[in-house]
C-alpha atoms as a PDB file:
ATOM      1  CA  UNK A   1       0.000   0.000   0.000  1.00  0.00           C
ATOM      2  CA  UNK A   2       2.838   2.148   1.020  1.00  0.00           C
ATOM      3  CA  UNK A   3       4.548   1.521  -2.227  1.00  0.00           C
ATOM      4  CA  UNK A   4       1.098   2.452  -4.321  1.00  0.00           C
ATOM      5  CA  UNK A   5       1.032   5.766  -2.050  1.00  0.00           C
ATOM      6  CA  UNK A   6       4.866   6.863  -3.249  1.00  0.00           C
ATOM      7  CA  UNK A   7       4.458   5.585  -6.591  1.00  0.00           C
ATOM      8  CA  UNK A   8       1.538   7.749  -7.308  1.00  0.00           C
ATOM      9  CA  UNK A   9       3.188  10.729  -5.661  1.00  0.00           C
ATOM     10  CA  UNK A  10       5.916  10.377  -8.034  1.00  0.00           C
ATOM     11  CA  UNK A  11       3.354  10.217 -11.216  1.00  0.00           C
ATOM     12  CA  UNK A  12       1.565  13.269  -9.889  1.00  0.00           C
ATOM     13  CA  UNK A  13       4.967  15.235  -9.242  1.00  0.00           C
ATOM     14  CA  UNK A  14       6.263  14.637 -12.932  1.00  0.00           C
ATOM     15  CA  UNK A  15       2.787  15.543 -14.242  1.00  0.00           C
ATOM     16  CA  UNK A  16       3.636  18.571 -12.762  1.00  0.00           C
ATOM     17  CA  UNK A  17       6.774  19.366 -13.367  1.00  0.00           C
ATOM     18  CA  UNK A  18       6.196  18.314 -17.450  1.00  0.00           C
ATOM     19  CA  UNK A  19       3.248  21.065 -16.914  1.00  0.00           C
ATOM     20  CA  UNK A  20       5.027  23.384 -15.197  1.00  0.00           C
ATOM     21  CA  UNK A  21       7.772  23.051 -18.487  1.00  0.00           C
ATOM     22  CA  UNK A  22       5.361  23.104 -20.699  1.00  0.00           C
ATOM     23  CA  UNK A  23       3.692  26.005 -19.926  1.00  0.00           C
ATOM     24  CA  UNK A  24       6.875  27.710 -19.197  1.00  0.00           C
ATOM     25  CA  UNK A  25       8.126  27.057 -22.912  1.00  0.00           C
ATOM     26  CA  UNK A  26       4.992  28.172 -24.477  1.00  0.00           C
ATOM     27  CA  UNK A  27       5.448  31.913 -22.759  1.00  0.00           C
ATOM     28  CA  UNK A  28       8.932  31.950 -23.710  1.00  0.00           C
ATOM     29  CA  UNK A  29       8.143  31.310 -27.665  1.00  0.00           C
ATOM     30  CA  UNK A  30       5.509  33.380 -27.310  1.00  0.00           C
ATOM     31  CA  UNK A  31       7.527  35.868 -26.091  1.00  0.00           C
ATOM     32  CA  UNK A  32      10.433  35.229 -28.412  1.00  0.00           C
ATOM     33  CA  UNK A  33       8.311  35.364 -31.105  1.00  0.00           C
ATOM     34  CA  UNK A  34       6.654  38.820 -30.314  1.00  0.00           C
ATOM     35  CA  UNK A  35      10.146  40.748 -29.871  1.00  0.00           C
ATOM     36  CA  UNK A  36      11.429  38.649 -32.662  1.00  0.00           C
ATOM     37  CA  UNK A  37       8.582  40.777 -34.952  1.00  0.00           C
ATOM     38  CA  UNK A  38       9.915  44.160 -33.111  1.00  0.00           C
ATOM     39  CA  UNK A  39      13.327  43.371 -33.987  1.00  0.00           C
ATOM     40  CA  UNK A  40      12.898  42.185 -37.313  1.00  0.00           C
ATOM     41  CA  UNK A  41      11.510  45.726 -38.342  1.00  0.00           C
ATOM     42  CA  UNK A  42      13.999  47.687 -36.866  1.00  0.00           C
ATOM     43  CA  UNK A  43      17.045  45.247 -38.431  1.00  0.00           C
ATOM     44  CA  UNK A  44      15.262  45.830 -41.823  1.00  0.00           C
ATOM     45  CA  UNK A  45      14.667  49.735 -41.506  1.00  0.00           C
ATOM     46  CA  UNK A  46      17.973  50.240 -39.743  1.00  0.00           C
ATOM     47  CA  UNK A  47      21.850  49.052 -40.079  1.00  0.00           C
ATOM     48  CA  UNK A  48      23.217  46.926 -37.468  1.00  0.00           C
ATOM     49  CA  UNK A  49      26.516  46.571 -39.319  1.00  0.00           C
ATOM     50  CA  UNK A  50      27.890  49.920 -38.917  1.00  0.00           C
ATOM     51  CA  UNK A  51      28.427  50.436 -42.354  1.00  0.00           C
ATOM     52  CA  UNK A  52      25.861  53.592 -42.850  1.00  0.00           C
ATOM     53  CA  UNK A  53      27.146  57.022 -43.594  1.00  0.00           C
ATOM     54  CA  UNK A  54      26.809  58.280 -39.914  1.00  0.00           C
ATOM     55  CA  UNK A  55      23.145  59.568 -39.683  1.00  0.00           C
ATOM     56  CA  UNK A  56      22.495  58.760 -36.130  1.00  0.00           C
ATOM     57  CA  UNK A  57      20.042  60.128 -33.470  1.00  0.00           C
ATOM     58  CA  UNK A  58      19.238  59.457 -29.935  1.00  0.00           C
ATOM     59  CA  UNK A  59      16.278  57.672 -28.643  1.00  0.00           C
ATOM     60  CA  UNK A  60      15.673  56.687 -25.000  1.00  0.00           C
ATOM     61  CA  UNK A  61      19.459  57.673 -24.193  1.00  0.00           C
ATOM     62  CA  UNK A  62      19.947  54.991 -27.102  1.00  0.00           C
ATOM     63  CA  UNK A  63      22.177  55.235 -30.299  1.00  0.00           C
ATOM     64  CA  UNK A  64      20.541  54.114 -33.307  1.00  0.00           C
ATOM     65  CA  UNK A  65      22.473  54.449 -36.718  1.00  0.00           C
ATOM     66  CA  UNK A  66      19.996  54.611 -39.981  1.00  0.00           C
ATOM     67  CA  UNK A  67      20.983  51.992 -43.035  1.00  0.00           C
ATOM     68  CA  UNK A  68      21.343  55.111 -45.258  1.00  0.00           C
ATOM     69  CA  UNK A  69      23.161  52.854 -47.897  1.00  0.00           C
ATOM     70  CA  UNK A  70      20.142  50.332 -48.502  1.00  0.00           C
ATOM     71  CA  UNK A  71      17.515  51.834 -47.147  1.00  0.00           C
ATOM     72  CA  UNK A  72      15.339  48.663 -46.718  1.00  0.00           C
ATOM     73  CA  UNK A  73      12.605  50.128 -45.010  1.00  0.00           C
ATOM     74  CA  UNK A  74      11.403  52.062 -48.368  1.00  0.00           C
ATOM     75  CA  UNK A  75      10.804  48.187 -50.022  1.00  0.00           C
ATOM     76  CA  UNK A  76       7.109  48.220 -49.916  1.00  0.00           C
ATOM     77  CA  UNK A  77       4.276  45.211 -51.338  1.00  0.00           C
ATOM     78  CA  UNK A  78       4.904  45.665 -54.810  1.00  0.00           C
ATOM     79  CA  UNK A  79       7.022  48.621 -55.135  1.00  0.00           C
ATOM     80  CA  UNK A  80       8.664  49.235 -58.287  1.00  0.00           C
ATOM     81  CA  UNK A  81      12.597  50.421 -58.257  1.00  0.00           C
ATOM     82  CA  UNK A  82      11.598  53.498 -59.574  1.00  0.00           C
ATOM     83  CA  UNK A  83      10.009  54.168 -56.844  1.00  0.00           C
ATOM     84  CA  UNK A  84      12.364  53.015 -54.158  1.00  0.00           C
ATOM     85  CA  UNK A  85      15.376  54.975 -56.131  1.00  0.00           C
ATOM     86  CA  UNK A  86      12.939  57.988 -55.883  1.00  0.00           C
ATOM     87  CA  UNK A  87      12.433  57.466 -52.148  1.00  0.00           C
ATOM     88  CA  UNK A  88      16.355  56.641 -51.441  1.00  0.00           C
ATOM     89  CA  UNK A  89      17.200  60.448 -52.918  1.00  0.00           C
ATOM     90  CA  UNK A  90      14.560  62.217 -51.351  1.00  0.00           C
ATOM     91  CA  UNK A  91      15.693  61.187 -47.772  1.00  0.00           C
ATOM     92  CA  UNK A  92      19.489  61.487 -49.015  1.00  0.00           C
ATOM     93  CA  UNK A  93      18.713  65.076 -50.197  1.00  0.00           C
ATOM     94  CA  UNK A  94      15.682  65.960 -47.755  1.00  0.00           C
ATOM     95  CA  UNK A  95      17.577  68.881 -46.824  1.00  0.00           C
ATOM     96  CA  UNK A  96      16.830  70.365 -49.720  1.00  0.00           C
ATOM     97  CA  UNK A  97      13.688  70.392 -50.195  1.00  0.00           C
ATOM     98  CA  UNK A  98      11.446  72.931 -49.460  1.00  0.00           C
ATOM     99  CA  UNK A  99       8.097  72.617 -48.955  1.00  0.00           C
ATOM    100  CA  UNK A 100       4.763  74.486 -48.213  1.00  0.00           C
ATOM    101  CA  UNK A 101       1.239  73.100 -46.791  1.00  0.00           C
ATOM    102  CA  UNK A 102      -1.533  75.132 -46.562  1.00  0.00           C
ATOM    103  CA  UNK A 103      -4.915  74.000 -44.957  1.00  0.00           C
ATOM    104  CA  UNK A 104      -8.229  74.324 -46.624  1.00  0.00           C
ATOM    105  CA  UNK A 105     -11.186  74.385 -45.471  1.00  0.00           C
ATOM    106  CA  UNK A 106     -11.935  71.086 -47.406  1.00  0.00           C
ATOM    107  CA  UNK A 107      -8.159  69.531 -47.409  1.00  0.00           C
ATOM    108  CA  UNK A 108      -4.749  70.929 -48.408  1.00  0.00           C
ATOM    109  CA  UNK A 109      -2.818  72.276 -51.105  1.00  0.00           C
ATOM    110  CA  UNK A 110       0.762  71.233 -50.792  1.00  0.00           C
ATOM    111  CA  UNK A 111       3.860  72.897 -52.545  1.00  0.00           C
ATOM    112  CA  UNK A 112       7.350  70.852 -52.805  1.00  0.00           C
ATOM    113  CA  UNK A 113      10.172  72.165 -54.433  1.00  0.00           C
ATOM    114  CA  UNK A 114      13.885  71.636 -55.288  1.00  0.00           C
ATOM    115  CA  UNK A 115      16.666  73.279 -56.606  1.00  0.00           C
ATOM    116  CA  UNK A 116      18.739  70.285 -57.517  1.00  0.00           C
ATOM    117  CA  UNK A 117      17.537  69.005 -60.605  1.00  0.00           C
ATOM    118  CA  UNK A 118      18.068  65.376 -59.396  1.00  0.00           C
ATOM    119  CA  UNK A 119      16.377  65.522 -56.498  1.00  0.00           C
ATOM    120  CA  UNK A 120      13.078  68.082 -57.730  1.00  0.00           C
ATOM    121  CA  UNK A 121      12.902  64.909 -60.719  1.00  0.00           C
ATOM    122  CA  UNK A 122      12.742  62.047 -58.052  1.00  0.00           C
ATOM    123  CA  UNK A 123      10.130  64.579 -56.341  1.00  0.00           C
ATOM    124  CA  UNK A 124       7.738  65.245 -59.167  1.00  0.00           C
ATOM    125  CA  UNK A 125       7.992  61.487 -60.109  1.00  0.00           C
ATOM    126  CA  UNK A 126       7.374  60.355 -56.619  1.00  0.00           C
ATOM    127  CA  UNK A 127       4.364  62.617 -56.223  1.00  0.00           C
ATOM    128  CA  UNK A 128       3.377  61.733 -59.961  1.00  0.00           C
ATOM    129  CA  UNK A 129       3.504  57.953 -58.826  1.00  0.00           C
ATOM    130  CA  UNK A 130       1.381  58.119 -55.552  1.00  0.00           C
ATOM    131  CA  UNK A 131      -1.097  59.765 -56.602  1.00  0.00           C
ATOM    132  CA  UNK A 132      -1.805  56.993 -59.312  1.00  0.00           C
ATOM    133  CA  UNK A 133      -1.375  54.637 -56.742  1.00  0.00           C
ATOM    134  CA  UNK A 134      -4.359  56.626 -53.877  1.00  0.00           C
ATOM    135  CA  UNK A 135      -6.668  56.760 -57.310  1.00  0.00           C
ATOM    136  CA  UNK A 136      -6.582  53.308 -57.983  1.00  0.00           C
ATOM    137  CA  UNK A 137      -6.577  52.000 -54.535  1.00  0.00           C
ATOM    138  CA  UNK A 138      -3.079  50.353 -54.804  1.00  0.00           C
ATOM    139  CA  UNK A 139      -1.390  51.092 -51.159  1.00  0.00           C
ATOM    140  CA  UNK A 140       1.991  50.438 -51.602  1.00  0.00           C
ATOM    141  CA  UNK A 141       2.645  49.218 -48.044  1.00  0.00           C
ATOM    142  CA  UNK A 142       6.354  50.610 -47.507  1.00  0.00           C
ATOM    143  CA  UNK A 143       7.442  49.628 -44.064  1.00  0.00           C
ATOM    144  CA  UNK A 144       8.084  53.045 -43.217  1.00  0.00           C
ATOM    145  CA  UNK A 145       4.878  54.539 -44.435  1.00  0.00           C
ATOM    146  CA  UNK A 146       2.406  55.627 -41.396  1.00  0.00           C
ATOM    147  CA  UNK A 147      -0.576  54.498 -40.660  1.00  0.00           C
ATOM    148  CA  UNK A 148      -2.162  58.073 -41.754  1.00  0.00           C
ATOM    149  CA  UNK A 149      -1.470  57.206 -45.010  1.00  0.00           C
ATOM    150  CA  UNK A 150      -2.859  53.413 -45.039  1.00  0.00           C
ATOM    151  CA  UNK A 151      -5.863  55.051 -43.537  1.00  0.00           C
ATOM    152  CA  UNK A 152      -6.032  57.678 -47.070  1.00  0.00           C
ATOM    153  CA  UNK A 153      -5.903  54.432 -48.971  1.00  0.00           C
ATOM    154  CA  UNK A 154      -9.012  52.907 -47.559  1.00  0.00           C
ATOM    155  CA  UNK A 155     -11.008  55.932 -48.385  1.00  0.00           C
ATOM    156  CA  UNK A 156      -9.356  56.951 -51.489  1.00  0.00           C
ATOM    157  CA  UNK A 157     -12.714  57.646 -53.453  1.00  0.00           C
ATOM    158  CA  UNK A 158     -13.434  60.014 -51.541  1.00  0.00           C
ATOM    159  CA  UNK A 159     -10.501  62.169 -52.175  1.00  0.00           C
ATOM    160  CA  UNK A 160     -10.338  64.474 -55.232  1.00  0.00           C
ATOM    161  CA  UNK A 161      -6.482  65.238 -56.018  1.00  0.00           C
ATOM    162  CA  UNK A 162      -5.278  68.388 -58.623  1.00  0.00           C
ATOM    163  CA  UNK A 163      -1.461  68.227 -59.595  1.00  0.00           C
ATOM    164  CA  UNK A 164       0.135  71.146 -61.032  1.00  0.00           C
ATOM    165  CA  UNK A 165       3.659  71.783 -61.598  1.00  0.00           C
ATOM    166  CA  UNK A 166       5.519  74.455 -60.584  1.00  0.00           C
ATOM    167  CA  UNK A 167       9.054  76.100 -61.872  1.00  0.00           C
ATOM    168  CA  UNK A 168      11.186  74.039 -59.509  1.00  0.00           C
ATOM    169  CA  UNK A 169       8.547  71.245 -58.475  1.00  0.00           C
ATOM    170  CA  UNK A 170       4.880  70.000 -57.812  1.00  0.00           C
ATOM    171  CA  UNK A 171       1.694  71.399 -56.172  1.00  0.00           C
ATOM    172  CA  UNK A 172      -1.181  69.275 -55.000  1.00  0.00           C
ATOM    173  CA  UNK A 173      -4.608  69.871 -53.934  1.00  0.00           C
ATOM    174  CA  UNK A 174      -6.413  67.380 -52.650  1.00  0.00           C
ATOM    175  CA  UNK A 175      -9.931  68.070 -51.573  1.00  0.00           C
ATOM    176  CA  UNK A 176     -12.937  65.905 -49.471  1.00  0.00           C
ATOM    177  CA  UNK A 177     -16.190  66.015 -48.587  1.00  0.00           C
ATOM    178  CA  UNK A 178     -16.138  63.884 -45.240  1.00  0.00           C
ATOM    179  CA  UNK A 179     -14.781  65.690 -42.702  1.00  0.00           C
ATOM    180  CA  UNK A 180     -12.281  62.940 -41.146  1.00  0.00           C
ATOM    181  CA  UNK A 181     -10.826  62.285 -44.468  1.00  0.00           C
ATOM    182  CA  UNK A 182      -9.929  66.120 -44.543  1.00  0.00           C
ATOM    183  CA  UNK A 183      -7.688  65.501 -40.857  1.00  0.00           C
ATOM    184  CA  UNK A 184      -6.573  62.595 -42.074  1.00  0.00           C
ATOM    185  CA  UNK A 185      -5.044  64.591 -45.141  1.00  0.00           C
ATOM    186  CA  UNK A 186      -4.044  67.414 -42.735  1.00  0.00           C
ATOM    187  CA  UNK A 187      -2.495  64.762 -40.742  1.00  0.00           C
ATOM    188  CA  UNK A 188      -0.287  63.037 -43.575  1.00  0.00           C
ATOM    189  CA  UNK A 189       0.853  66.470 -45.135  1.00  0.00           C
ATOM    190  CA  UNK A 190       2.151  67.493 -41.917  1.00  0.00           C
ATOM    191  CA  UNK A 191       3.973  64.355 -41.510  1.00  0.00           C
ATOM    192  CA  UNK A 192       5.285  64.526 -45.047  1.00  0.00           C
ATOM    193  CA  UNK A 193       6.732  67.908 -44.480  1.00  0.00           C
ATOM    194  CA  UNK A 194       8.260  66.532 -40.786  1.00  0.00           C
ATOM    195  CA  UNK A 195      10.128  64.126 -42.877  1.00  0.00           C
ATOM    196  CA  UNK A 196      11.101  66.328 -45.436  1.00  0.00           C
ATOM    197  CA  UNK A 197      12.868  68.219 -42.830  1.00  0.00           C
ATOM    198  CA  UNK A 198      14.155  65.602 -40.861  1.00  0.00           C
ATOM    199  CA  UNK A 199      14.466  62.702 -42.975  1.00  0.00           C
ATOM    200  CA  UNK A 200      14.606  59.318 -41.477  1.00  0.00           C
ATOM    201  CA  UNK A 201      15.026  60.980 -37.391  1.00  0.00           C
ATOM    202  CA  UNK A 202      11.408  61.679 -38.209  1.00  0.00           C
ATOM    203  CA  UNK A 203      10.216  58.307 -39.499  1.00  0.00           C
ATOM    204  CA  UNK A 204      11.955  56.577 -36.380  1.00  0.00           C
ATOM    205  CA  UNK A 205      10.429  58.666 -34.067  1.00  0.00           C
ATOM    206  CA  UNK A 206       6.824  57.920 -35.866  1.00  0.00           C
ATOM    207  CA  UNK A 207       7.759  54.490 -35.427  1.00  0.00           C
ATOM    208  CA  UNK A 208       8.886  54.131 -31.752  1.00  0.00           C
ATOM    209  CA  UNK A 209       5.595  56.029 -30.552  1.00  0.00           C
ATOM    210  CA  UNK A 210       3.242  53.944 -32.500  1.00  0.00           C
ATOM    211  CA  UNK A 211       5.734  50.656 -30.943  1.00  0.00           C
ATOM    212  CA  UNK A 212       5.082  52.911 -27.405  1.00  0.00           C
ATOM    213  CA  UNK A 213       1.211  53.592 -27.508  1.00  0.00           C
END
């Protein structure tokens, strides 16, 4: 009887323990999994080799140094390389663009400009590009694109968009009749223009709130 008593005790206790490991293994994948997807953005979007051109910034007393060589975050669904290349020179050259927004009533009107002939060409043809794209429905899906602008895409009939060019670049208006859409393109202008002036410091900071919320 005695021997039944430990015997069962000892079935019990590995039961357990193989629980107990079980469980403890499943929150540890789980786990490993979840900051594997954190990390796998941020070792696409930024270089952990060292071998950028310097562009680094501070983040939560952290150094971060942006891949400004490959620039895999601007790889999108079914991106096309000229619009990649087009991306690449507009954060390589952001410092010179300049750029005005102006909010309507009903939307914006946008003016971005260039001096260098390069970089107002990659402009124009980005703009040129994108706008196609929010008319026919076709988000991209860049990895560094916010979600302001996947938001534009799932209303995109009910934006009206006007291009005009301009001496050294491109003007847009784009106009709606639902309210929201019109702060959602408020929104995404003024986050164009923070990049424009910031380049990719701006797009990591957009990224490690929305990581933080």
């Amino acid at each position: 009887m005695e021997y039944k008593i430990k015997s069962l005790k000892r079935i019990i206790s590995i039961i357990f323990v193989f629980g107990f490991g079980a469980g403890a293994s499943f929150l540890f994948f789980t786990y490993k999994n979840g900051d594997h997807d954190y990390k796998s953005m941020h070792e696409r979007h930024h270089s952990q080799s060292g071998m950028a051109d310097g562009n680094t910034h501070k983040a939560d007393g952290n150094t971060h140094k942006h891949d400004e060589v490959n620039m895999p975050g601007l790889q999108g669904k079914d991106t096309t390389d000229q619009e990649v290349n087009d991306l690449k020179t507009i954060f390589r050259e952001h410092e010179g663009i300049v750029r005005e927004v102006i909010n309507l009533a009903n939307g914006i009107k946008t003016t971005t400009e260039a001096q260098d002939v390069k970089l107002r060409d990659a402009i124009t043809s980005h703009v040129s590009m994108m706008v196609t794209r929010l008319q026919e429905g076709k988000n991209p899906e860049v990895m560094i694109q916010s979600p302001t602008l996947d938001t534009l895409f799932e209303v995109y009939d009910e934006i009206e968009t006007e291009i005009e060019m301009t001496d050294l670049g491109v003007a847009v208006i784009q106009t709606s009749s639902n309210p929201e859409v019109v702060k959602f393109l408020q929104t995404h202008a003024a986050e164009v223009s923070d990049m424009s002036a910031r380049g990719m410091v701006a797009v990591h900071e957009r990224m490690m709130q929305g990581t933080n919320e």
